[in-house]
N, C-alpha and C. Protein backbone atom coordinates (compact mmCIF):
# COMPACT_ATOMS: atom_id res chain seq x y z
N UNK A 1 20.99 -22.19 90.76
CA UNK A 1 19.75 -22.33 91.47
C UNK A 1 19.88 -23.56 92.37
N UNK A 2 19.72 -23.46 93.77
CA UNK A 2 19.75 -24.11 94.74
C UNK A 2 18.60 -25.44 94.33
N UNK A 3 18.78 -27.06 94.71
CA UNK A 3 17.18 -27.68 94.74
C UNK A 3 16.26 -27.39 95.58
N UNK A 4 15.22 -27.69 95.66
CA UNK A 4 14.70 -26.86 97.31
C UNK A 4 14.83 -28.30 97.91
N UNK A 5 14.65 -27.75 99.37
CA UNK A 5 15.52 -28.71 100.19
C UNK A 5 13.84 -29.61 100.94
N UNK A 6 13.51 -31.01 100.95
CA UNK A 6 12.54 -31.50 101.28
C UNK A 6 12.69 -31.56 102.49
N UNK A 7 11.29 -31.37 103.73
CA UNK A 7 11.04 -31.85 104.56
C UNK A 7 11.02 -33.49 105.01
N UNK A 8 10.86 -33.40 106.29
CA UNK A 8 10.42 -34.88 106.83
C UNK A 8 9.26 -35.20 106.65
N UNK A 9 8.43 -34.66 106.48
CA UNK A 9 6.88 -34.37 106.82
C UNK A 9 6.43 -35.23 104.62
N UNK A 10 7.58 -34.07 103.88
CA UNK A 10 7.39 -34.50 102.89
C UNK A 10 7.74 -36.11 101.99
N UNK A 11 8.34 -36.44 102.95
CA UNK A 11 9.29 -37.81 102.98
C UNK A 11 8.04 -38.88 103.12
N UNK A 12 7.39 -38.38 104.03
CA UNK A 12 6.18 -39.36 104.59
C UNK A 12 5.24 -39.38 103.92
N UNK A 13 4.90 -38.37 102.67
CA UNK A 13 3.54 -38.51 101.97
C UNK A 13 3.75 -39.62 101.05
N UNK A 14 2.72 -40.02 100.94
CA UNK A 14 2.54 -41.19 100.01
C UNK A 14 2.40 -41.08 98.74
N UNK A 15 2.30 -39.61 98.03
CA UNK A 15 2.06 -39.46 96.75
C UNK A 15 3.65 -38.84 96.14
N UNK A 16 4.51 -38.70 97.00
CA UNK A 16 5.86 -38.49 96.63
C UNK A 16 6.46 -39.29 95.97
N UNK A 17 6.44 -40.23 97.01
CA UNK A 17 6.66 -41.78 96.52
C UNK A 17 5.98 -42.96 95.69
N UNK A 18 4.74 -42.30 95.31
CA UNK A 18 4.26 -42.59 94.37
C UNK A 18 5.04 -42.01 92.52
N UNK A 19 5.30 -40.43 93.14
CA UNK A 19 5.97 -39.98 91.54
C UNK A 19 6.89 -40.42 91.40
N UNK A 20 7.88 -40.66 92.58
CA UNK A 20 9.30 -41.14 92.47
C UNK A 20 9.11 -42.47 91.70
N UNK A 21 8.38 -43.57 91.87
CA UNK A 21 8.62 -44.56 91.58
C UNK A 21 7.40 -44.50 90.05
N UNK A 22 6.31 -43.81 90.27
CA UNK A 22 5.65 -44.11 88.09
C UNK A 22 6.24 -42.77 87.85
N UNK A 23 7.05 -41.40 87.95
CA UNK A 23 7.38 -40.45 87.45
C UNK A 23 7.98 -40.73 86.13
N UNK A 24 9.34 -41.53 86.55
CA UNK A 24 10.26 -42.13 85.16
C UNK A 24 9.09 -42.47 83.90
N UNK A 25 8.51 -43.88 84.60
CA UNK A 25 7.48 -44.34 83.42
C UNK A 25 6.37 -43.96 82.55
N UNK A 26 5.85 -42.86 83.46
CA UNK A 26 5.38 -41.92 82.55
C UNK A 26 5.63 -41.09 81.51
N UNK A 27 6.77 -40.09 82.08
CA UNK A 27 7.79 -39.28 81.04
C UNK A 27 7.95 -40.55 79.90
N UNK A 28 8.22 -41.78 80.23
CA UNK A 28 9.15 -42.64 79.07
C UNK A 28 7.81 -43.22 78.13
N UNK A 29 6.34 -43.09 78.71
CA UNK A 29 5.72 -43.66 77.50
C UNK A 29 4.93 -41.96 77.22
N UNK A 30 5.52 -40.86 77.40
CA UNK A 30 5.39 -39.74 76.54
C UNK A 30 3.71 -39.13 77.15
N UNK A 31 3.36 -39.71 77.93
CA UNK A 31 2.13 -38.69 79.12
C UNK A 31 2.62 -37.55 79.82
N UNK A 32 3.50 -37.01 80.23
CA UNK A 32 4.00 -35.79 80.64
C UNK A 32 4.06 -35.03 79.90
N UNK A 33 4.30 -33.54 79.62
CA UNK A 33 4.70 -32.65 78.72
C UNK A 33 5.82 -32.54 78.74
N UNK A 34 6.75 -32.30 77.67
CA UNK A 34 8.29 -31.87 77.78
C UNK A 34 8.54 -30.72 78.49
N UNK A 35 9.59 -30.16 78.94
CA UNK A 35 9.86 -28.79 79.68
C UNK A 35 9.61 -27.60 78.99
N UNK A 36 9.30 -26.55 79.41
CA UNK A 36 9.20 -25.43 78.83
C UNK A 36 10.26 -24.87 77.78
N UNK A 37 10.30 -24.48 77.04
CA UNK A 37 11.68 -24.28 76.15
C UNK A 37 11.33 -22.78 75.54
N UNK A 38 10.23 -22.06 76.28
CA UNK A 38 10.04 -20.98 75.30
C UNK A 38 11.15 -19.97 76.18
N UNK A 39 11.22 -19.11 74.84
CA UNK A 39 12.15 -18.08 75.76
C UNK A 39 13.66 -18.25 75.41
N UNK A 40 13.78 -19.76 74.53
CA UNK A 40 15.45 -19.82 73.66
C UNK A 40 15.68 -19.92 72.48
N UNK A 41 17.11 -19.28 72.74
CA UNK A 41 17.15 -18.83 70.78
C UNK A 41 17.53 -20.64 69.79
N UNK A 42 17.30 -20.65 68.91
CA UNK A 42 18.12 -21.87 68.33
C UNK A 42 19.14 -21.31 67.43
N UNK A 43 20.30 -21.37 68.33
CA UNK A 43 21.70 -20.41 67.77
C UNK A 43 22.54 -22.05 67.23
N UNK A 44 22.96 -21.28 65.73
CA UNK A 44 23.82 -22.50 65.52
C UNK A 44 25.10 -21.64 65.30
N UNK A 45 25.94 -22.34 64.80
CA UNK A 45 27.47 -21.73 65.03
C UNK A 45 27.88 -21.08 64.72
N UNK A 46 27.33 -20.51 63.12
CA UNK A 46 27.10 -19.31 62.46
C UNK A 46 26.87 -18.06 62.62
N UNK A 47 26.39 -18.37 63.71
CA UNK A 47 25.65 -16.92 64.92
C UNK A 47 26.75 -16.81 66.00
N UNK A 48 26.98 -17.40 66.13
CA UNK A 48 28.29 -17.49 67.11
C UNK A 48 29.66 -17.15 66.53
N UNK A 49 29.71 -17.59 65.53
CA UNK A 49 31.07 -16.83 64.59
C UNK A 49 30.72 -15.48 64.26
N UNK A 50 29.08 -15.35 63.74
CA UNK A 50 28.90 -13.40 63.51
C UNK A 50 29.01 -13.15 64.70
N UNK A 51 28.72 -13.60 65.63
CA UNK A 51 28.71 -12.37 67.04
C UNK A 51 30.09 -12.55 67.40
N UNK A 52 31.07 -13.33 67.46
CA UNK A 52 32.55 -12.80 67.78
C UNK A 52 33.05 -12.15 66.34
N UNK A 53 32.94 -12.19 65.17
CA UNK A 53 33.55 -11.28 64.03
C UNK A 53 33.29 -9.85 64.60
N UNK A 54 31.80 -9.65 65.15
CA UNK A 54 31.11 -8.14 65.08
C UNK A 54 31.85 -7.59 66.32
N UNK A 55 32.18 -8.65 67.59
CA UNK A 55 33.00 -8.24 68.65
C UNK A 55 34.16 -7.73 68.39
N UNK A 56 34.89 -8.42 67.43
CA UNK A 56 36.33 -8.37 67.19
C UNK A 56 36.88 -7.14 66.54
N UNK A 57 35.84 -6.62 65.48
CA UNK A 57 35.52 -5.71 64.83
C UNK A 57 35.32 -4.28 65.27
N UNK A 58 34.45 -4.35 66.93
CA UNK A 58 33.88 -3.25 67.29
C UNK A 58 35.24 -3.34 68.01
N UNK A 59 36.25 -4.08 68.81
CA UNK A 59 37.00 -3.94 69.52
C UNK A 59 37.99 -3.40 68.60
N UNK A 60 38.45 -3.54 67.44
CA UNK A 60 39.54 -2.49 66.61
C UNK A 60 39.27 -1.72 66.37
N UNK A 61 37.84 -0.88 66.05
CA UNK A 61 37.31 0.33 66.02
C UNK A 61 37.55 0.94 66.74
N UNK A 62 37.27 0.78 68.46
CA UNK A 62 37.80 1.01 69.25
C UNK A 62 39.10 1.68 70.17
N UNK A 63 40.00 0.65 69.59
CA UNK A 63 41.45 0.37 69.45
C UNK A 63 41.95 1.56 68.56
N UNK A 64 40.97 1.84 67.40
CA UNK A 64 41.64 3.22 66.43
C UNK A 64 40.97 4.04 67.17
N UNK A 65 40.18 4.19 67.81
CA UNK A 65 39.74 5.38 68.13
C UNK A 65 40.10 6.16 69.18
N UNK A 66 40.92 4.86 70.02
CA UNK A 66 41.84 5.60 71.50
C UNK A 66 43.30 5.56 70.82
N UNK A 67 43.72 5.14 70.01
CA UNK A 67 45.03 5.40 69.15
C UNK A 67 45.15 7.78 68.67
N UNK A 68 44.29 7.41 68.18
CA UNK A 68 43.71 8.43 67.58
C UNK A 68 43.60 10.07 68.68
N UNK A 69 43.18 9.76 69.42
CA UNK A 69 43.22 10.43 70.50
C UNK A 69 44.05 11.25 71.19
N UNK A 70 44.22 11.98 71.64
CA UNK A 70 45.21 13.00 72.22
C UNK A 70 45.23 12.45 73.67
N UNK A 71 46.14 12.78 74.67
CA UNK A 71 46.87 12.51 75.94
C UNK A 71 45.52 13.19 76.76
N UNK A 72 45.60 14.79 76.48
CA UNK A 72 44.02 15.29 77.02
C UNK A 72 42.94 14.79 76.73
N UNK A 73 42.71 14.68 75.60
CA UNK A 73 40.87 13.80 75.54
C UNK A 73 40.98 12.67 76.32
N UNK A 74 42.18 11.39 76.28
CA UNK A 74 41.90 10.50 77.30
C UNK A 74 41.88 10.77 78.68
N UNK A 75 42.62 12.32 79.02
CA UNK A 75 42.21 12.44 80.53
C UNK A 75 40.76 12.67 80.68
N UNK A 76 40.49 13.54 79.49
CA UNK A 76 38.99 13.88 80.08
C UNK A 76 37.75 12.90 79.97
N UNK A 77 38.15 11.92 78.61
CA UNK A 77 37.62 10.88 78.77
C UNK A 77 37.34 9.47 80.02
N UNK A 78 38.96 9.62 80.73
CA UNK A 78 38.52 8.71 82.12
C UNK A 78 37.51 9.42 83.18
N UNK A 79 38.14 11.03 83.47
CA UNK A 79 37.61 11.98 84.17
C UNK A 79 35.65 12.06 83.66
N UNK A 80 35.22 11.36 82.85
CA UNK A 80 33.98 11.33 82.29
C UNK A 80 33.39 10.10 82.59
N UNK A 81 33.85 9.12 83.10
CA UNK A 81 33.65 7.70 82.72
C UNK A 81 33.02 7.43 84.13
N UNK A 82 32.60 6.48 84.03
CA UNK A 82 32.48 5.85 85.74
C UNK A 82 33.13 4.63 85.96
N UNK A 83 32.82 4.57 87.65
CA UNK A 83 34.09 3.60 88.14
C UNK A 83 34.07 2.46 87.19
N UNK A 84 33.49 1.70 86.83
CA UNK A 84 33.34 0.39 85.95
C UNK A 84 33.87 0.69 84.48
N UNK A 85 33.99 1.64 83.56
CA UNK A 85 34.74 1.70 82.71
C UNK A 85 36.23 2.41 82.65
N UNK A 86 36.42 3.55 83.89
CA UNK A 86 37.79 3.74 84.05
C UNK A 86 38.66 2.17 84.62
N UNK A 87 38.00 1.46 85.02
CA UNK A 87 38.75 -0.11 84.98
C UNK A 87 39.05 -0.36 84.05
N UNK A 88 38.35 -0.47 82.95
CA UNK A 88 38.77 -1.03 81.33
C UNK A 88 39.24 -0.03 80.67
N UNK A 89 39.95 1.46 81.34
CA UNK A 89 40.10 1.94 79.79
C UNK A 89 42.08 1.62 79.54
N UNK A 90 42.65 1.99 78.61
CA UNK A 90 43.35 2.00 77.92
C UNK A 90 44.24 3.09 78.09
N UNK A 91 45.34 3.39 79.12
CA UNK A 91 45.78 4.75 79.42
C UNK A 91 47.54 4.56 79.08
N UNK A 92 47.55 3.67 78.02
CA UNK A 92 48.76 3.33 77.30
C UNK A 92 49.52 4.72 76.95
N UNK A 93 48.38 5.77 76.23
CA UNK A 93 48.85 6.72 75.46
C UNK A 93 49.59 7.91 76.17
N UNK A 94 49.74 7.81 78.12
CA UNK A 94 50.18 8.83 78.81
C UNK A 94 51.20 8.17 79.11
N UNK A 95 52.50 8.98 79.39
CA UNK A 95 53.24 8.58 80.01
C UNK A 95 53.23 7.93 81.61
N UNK A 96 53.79 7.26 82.05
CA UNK A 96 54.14 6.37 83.13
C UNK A 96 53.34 7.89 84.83
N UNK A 97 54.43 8.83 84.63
CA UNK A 97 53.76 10.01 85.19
C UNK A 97 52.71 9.91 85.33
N UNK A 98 51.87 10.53 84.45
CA UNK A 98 51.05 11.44 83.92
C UNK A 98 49.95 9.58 84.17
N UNK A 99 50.00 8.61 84.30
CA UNK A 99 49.02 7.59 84.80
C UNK A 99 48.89 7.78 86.27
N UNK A 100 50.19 7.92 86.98
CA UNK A 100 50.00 7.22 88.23
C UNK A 100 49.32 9.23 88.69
N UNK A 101 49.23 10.32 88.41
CA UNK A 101 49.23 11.16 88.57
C UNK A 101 46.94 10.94 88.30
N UNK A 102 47.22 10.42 86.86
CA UNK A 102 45.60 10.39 86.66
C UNK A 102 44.86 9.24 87.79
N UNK A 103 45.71 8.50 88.35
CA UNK A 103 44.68 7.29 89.15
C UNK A 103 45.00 7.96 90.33
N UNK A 104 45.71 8.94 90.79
CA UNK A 104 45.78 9.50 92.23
C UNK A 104 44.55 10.27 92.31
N UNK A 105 44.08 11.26 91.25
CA UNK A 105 42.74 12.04 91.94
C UNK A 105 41.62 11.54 92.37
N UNK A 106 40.91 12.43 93.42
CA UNK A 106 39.69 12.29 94.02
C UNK A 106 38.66 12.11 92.93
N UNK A 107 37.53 11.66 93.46
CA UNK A 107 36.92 11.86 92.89
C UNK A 107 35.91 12.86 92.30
N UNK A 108 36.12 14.06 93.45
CA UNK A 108 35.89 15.39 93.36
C UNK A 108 36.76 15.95 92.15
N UNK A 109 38.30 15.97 91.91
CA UNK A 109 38.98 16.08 90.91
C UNK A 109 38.63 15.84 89.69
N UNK A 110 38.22 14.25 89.49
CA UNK A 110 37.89 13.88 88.25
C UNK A 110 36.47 14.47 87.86
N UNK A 111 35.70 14.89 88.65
CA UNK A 111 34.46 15.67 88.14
C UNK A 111 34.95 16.96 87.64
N UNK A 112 35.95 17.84 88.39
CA UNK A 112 36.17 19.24 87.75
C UNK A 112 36.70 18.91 86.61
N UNK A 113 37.49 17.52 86.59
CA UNK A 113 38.04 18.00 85.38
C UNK A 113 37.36 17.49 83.93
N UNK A 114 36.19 16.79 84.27
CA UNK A 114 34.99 16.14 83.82
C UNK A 114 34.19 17.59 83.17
N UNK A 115 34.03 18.35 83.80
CA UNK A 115 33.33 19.60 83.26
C UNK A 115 34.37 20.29 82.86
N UNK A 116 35.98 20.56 82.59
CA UNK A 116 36.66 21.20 81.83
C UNK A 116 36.80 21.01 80.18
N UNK A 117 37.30 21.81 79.88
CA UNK A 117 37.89 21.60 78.37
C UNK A 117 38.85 21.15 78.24
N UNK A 118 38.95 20.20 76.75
CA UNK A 118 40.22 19.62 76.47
C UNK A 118 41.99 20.41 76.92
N UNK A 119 41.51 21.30 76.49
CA UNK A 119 42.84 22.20 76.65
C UNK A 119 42.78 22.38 78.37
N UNK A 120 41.86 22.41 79.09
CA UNK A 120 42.02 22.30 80.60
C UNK A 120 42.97 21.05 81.28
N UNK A 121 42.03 20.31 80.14
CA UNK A 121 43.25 18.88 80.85
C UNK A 121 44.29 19.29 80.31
N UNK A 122 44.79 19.21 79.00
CA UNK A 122 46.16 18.85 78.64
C UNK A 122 46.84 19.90 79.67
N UNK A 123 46.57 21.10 80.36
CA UNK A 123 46.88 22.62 81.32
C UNK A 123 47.47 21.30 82.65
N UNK A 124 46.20 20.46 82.99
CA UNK A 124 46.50 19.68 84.37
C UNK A 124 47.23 18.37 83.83
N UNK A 125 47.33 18.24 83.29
CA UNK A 125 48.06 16.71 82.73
C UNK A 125 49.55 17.26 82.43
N UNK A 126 49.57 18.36 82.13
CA UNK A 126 51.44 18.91 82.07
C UNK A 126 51.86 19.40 83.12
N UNK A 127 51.06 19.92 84.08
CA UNK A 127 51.22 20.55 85.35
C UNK A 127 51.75 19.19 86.63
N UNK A 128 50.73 18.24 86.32
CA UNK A 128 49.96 17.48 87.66
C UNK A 128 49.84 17.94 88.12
N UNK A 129 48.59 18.98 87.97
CA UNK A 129 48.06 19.94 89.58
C UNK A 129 46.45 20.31 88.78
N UNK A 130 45.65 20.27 89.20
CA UNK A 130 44.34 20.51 88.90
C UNK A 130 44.33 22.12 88.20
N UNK A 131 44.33 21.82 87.30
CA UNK A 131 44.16 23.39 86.69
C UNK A 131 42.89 23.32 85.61
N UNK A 132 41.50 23.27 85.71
CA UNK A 132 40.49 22.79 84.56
C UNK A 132 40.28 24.60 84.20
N UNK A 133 40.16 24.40 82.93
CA UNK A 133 39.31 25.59 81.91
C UNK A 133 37.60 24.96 82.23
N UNK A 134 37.12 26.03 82.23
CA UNK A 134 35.53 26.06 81.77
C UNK A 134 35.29 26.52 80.53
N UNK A 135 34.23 25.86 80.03
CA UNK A 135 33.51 26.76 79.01
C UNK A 135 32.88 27.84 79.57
N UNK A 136 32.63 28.83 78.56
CA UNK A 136 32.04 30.09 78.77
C UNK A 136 30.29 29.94 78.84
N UNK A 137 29.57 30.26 79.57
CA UNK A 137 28.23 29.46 79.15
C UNK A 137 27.89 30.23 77.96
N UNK A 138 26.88 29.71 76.88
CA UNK A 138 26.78 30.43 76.27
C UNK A 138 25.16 30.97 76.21
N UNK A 139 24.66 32.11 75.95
CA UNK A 139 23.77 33.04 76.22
C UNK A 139 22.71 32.32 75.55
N UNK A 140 21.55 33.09 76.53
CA UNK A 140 20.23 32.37 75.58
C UNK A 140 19.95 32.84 74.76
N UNK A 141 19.20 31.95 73.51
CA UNK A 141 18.87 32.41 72.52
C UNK A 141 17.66 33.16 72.02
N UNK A 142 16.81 32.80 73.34
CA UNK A 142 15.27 32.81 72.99
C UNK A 142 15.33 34.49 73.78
N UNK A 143 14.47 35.31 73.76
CA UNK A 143 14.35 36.58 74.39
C UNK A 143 12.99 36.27 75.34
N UNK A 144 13.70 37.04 76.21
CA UNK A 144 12.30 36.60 77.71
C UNK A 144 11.24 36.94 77.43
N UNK A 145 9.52 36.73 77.69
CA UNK A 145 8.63 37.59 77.66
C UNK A 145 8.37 38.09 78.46
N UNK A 146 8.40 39.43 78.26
CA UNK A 146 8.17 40.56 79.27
C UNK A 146 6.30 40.96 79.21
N UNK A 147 6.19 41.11 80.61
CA UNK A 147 5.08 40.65 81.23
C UNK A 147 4.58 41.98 81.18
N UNK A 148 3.29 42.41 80.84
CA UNK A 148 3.00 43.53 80.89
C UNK A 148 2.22 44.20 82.65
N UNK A 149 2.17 45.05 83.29
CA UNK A 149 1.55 45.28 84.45
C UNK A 149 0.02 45.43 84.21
N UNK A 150 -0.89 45.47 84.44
CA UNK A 150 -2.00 46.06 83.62
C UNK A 150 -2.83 47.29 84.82
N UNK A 151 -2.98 48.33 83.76
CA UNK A 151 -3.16 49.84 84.74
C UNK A 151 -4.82 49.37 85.13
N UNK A 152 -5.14 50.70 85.95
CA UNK A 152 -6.17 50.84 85.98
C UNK A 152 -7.13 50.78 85.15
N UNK A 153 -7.32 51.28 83.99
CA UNK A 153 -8.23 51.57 83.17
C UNK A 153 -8.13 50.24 82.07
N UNK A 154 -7.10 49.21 82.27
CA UNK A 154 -7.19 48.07 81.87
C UNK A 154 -8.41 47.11 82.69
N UNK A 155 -8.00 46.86 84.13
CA UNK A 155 -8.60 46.36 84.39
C UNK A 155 -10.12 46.89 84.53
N UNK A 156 -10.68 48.07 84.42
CA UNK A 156 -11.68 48.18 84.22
C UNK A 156 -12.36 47.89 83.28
N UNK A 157 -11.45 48.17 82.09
CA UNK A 157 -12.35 47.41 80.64
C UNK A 157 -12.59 45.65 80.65
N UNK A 158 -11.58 45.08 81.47
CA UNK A 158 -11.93 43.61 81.78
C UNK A 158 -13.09 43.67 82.22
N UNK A 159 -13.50 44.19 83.56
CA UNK A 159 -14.78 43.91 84.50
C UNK A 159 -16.08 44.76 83.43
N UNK A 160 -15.61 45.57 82.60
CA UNK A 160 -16.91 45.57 81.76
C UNK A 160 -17.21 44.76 80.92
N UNK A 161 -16.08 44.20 80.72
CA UNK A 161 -16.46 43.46 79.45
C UNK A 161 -17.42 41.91 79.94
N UNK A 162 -16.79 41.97 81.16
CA UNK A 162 -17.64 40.68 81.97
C UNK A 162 -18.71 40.74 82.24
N UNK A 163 -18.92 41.89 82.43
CA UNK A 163 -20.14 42.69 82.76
C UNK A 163 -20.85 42.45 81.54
N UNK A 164 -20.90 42.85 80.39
CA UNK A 164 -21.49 42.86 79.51
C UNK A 164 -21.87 41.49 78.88
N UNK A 165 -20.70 40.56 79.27
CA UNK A 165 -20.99 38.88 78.58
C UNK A 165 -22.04 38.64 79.34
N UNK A 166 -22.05 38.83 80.62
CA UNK A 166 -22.82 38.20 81.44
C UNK A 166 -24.71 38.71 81.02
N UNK A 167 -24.54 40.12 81.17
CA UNK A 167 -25.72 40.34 80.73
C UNK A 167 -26.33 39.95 79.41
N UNK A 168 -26.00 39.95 78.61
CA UNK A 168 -25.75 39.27 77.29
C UNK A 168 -26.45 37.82 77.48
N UNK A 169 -25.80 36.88 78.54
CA UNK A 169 -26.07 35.74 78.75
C UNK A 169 -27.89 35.80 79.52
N UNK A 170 -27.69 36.51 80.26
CA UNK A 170 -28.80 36.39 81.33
C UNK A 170 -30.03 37.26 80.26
N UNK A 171 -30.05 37.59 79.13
CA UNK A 171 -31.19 38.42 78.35
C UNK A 171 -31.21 37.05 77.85
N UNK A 172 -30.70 36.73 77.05
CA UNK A 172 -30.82 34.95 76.38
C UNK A 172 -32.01 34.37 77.15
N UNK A 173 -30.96 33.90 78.51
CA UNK A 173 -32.11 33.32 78.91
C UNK A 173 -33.69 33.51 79.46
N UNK A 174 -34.07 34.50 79.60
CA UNK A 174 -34.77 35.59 80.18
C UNK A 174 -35.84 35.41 78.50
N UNK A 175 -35.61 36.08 77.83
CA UNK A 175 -36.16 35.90 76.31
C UNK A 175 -36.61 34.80 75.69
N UNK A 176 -36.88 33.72 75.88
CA UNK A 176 -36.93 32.18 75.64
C UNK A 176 -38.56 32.44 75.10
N UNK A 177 -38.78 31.81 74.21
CA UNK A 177 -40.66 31.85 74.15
C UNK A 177 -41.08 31.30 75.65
N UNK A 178 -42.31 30.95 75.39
CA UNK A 178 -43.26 30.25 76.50
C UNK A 178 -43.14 28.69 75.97
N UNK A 179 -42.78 27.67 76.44
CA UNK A 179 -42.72 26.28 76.50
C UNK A 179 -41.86 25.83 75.95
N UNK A 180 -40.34 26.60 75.80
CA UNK A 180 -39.35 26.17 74.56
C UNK A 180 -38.80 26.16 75.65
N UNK A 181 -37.56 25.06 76.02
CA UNK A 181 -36.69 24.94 77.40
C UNK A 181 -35.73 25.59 76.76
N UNK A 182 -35.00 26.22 77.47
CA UNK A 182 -33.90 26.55 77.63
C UNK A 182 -32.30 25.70 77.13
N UNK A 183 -32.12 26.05 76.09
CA UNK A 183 -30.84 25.34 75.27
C UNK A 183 -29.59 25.27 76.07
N UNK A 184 -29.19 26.12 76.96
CA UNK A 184 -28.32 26.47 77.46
C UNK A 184 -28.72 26.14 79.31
N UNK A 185 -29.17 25.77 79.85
CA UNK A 185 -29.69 26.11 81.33
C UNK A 185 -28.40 25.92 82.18
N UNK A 186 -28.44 26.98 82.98
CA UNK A 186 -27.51 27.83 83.99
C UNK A 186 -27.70 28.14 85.20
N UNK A 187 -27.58 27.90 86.28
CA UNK A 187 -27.79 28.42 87.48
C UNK A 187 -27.49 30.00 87.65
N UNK A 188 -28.35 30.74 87.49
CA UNK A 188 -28.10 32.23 88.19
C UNK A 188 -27.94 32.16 89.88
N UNK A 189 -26.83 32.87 89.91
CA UNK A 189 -26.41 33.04 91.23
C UNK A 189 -27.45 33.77 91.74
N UNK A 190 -27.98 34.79 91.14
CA UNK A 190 -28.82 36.41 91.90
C UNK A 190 -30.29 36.06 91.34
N UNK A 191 -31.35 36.34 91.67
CA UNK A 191 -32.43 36.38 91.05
C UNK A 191 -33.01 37.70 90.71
N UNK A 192 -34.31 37.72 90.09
CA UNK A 192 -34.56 38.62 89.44
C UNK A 192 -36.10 39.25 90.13
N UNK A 193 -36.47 40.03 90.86
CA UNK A 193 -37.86 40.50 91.08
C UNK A 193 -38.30 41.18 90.20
């Protein structure tokens, strides 16, 4: 963080040079507040030895786990990765070939072979020539719902049946004693002579 840089203008105020010269003496007979400190951990060394053990630890896990590995999973594993971890990975386990062959492809390349199968790579990693397998997609499970058309004589039983709510509704209100309001009140579109 840069200091900020003072004016001339600020040079000339008189209360600058006022802090400059009681600033010290204040802080020193304890009238200022101390600096903000929220927001830090109080790490003692202990914490600092667990967090490099747990580093050291996750890094041999690691270490077995690209040991472990086949020549194809690490292709398809860089071919998966992005630019910032194909920097760090570990391509010990291919021959001399079969590296300078994996850091030559496009990046179009490393996507096909990003969506291939293991056995696709190890196909392009013995070849050096882009040869990726796909998976087969596999089928849905769920069955579509099939939509029914609705005939004529469907939709007529709809419009009666609307027909009938409605009237239904409009006797309700119509039927009410004399001075009992209306529980329900509704705007009728149509009126009644």
């Amino acid at each position: 963080m840069e200091p900020k840089k003072k004016s001339l203008w600020s040079l000339l105020n008189p209360l600058t040079w006022l802090s400059a010269i009681f600033g010290p003496l204040v802080r020193l007979l304890g009238l200022m507040p101390p600096p903000n400190t929220e927001g830090f951990k109080n790490i003692d060394t202990t914490d600092v030895e667990d967090a490099e053990r747990a580093a050291r630890e996750t890094e041999k896990a690691i270490d077995a786990i690209m040991k472990d590995m086949s020549p194809a999973a690490i292709v398809k594993a860089y071919a998966s990765a992005s630019q910032e971890e194909r920097a760090e990975m570990d391509l010990s386990a291919l021959d001399a070939k079969g590296v300078d062959w994996l850091l030559s492809l496009s990046d179009n390349d490393l996507t096909l072979l990003s969506m291939s199968t293991t056995a696709g790579c190890a196909r392009s990693l013995e070849t050096r020539a882009m040869k990726p397998i796909y998976a087969r997609p596999q089928p849905e499970t769920a069955t579509a719902e099939i939509l029914a058309i609705p005939t004529v004589s469907d939709i007529e039983d709809k419009k009666r049946m609307l027909v009938a709510e409605r009237f239904r509704q409009v006797q309700r209100e119509l039927w009410l004693s004399p001075g009992v309001p209306n529980p329900k009140p509704q705007h009728a579109a149509f009126t009644l002579h």
